[in-house]
C-alpha atoms as a PDB file:
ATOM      1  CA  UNK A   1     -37.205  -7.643  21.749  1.00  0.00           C
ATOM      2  CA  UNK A   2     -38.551  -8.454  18.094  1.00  0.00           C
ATOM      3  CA  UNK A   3     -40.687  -5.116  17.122  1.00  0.00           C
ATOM      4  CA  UNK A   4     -44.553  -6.322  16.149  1.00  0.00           C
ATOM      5  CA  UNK A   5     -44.556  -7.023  12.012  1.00  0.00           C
ATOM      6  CA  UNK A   6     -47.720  -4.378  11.326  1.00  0.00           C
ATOM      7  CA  UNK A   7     -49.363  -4.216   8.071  1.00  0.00           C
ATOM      8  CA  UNK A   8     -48.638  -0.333   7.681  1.00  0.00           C
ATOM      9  CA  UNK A   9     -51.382   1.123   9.717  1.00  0.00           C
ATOM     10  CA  UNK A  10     -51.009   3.053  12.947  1.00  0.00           C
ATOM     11  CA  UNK A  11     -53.665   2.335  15.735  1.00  0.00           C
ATOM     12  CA  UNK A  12     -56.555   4.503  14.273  1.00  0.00           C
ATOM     13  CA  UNK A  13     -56.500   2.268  10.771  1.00  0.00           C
ATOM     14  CA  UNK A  14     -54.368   5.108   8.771  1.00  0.00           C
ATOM     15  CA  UNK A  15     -51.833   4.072   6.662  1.00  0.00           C
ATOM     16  CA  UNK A  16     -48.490   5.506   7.554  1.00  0.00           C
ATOM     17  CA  UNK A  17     -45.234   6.051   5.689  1.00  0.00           C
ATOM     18  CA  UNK A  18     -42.713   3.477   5.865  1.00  0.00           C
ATOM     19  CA  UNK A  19     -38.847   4.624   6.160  1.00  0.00           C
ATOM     20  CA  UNK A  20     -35.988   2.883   5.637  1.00  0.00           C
ATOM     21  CA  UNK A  21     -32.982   2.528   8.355  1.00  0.00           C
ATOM     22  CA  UNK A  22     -30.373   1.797   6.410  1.00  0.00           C
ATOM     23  CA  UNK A  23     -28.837   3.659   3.780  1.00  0.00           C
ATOM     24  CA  UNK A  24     -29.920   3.758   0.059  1.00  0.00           C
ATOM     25  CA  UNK A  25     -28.314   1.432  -2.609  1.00  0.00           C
ATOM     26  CA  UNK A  26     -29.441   4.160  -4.887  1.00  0.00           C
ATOM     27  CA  UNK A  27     -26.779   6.854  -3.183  1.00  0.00           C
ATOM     28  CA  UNK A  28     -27.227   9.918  -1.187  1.00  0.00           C
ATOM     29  CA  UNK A  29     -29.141  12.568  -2.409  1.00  0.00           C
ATOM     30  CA  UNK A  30     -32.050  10.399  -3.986  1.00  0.00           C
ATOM     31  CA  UNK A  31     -35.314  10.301  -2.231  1.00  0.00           C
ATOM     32  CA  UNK A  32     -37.621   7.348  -3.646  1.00  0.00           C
ATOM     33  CA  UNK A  33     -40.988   6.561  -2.753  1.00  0.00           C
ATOM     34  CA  UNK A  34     -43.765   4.112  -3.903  1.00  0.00           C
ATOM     35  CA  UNK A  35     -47.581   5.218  -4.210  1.00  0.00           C
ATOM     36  CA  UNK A  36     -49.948   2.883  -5.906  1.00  0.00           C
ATOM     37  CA  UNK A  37     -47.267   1.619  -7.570  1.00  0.00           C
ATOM     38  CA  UNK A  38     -45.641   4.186  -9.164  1.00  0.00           C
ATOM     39  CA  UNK A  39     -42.395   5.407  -8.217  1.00  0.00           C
ATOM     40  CA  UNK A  40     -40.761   9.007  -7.679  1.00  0.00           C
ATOM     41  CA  UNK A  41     -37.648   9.575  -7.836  1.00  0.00           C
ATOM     42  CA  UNK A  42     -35.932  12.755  -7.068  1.00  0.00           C
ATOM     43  CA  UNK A  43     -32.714  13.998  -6.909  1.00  0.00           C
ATOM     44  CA  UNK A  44     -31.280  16.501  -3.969  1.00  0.00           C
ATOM     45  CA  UNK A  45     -28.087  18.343  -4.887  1.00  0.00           C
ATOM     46  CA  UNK A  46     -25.351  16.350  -2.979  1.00  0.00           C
ATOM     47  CA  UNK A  47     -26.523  13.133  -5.658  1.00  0.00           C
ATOM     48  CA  UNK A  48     -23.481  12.029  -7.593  1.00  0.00           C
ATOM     49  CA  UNK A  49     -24.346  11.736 -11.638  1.00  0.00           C
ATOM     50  CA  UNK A  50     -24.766   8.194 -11.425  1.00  0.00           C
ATOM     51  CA  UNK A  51     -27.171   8.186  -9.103  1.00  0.00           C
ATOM     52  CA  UNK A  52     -28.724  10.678 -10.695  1.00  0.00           C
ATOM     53  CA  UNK A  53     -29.316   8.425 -13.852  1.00  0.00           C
ATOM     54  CA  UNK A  54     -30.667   5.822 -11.782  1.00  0.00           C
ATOM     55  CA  UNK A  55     -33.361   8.223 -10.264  1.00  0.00           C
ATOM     56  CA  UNK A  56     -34.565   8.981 -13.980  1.00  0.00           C
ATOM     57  CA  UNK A  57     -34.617   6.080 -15.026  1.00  0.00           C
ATOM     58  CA  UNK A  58     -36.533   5.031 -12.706  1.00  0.00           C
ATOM     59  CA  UNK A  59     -38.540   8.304 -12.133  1.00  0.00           C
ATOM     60  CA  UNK A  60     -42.393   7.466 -13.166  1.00  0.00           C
ATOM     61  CA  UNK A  61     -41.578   3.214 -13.289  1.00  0.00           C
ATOM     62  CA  UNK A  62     -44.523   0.913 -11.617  1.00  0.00           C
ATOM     63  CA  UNK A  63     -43.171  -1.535  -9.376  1.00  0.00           C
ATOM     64  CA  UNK A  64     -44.305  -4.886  -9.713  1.00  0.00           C
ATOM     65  CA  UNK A  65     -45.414  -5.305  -6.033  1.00  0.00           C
ATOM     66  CA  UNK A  66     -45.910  -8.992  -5.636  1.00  0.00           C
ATOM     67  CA  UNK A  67     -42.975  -9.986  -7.738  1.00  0.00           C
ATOM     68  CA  UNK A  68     -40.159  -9.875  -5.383  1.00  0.00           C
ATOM     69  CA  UNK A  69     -37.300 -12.158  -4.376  1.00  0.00           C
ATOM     70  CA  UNK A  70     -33.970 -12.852  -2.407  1.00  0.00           C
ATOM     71  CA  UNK A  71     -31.415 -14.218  -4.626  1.00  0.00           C
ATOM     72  CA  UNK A  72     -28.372 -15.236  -2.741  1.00  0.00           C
ATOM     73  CA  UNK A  73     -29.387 -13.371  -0.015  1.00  0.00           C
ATOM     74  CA  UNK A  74     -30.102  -9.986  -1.585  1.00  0.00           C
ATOM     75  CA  UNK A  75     -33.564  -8.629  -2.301  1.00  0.00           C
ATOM     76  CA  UNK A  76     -34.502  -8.390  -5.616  1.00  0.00           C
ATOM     77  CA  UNK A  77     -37.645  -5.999  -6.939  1.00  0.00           C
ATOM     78  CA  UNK A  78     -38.695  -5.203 -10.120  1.00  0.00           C
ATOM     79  CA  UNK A  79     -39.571  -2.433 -11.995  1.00  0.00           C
ATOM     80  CA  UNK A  80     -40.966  -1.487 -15.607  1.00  0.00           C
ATOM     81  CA  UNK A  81     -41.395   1.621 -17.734  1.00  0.00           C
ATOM     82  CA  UNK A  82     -43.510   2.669 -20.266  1.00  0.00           C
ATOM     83  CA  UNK A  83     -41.566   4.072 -23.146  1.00  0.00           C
ATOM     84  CA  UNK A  84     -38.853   3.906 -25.614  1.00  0.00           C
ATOM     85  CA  UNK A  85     -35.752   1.933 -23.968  1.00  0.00           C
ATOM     86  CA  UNK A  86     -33.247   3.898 -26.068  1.00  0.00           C
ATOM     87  CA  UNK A  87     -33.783   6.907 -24.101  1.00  0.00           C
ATOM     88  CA  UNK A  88     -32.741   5.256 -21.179  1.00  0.00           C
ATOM     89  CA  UNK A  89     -29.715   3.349 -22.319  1.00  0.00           C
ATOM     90  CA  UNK A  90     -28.647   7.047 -23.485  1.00  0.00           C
ATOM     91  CA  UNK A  91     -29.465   8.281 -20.499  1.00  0.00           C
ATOM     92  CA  UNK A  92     -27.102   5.778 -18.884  1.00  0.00           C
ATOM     93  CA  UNK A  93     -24.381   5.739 -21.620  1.00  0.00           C
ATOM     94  CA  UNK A  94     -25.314   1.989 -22.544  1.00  0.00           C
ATOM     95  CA  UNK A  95     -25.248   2.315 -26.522  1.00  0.00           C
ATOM     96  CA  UNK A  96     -23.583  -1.364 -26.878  1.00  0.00           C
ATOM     97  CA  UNK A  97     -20.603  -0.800 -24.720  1.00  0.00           C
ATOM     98  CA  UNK A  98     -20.129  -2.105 -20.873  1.00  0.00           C
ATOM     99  CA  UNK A  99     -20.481   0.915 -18.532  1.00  0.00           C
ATOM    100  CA  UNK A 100     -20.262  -0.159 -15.145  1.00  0.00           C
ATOM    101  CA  UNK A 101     -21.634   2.399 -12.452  1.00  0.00           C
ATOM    102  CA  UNK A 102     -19.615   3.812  -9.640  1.00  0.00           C
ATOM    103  CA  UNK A 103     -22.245   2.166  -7.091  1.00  0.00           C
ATOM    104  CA  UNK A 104     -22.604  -0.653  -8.979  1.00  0.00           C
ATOM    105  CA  UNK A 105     -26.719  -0.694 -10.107  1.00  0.00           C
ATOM    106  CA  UNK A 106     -26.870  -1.335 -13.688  1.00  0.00           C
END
C-alpha cells in the first residue's frame, strides 16, 4: 500500500518534521536541516573530514526551494551562500587543483 503524499502537516494543521529513510549522501555524522530556507549543518564526532567540509560549506546556505531537478535520475537541489567563495575553496582544498572527495560531493 502507497502511504498518502501529505503536505507536511499532521491532523491538527501543525507542521511536522520530515526525516529521511535512507542514508545521507553527505556521510555519517552530519545532521542537516532546512528552516525557512536556511540550512544547518552540523557535524557529530564520528563525521569523516570530508564530510565535515561539506557541512561548512554549506552551514548557513539558503536553499533555493523551487529550483529542483532529476538529472539522469538523481535529484538535484541547489544551494547559495553569501560570502567570499575563496574561503570555501580553501576550506575544501580547491585552490586551482582537482581534489576529488572520498564520497564524491564536490
Amino acid at each position: 500500500m502507497t502511504p498518502k503524499y501529505t503536505d507536511g502537516r499532521g491532523l491538527e494543521g501543525r507542521a511536522y518534521p520530515r526525516f529521511a529513510a535512507i542514508p545521507s549522501f553527505f556521510g555519517k555524522g552530519i545532521k542537516f536541516a532546512i528552516k525557512d530556507g536556511l540550512v544547518t549543518a552540523d557535524v557529530i564526532g564520528v563525521a569523516n573530514e570530508d564530510s565535515r567540509r561539506i557541512a561548512a560549506i554549506l552551514n548557513n546556505a539558503h536553499y533555493l526551494e523551487n529550483l529542483h531537478f532529476t538529472i539522469e535520475g538523481r535529484d538535484t537541489h541547489y544551494f547559495i551562500k553569501l560570502g567570499s567563495l575563496e574561503e570555501d575553496l580553501a576550506l575544501i582544498g580547491n585552490t586551482g587543483g582537482g581534489h576529488i572527495m572520498e564520497n564524491g560531493v564536490n
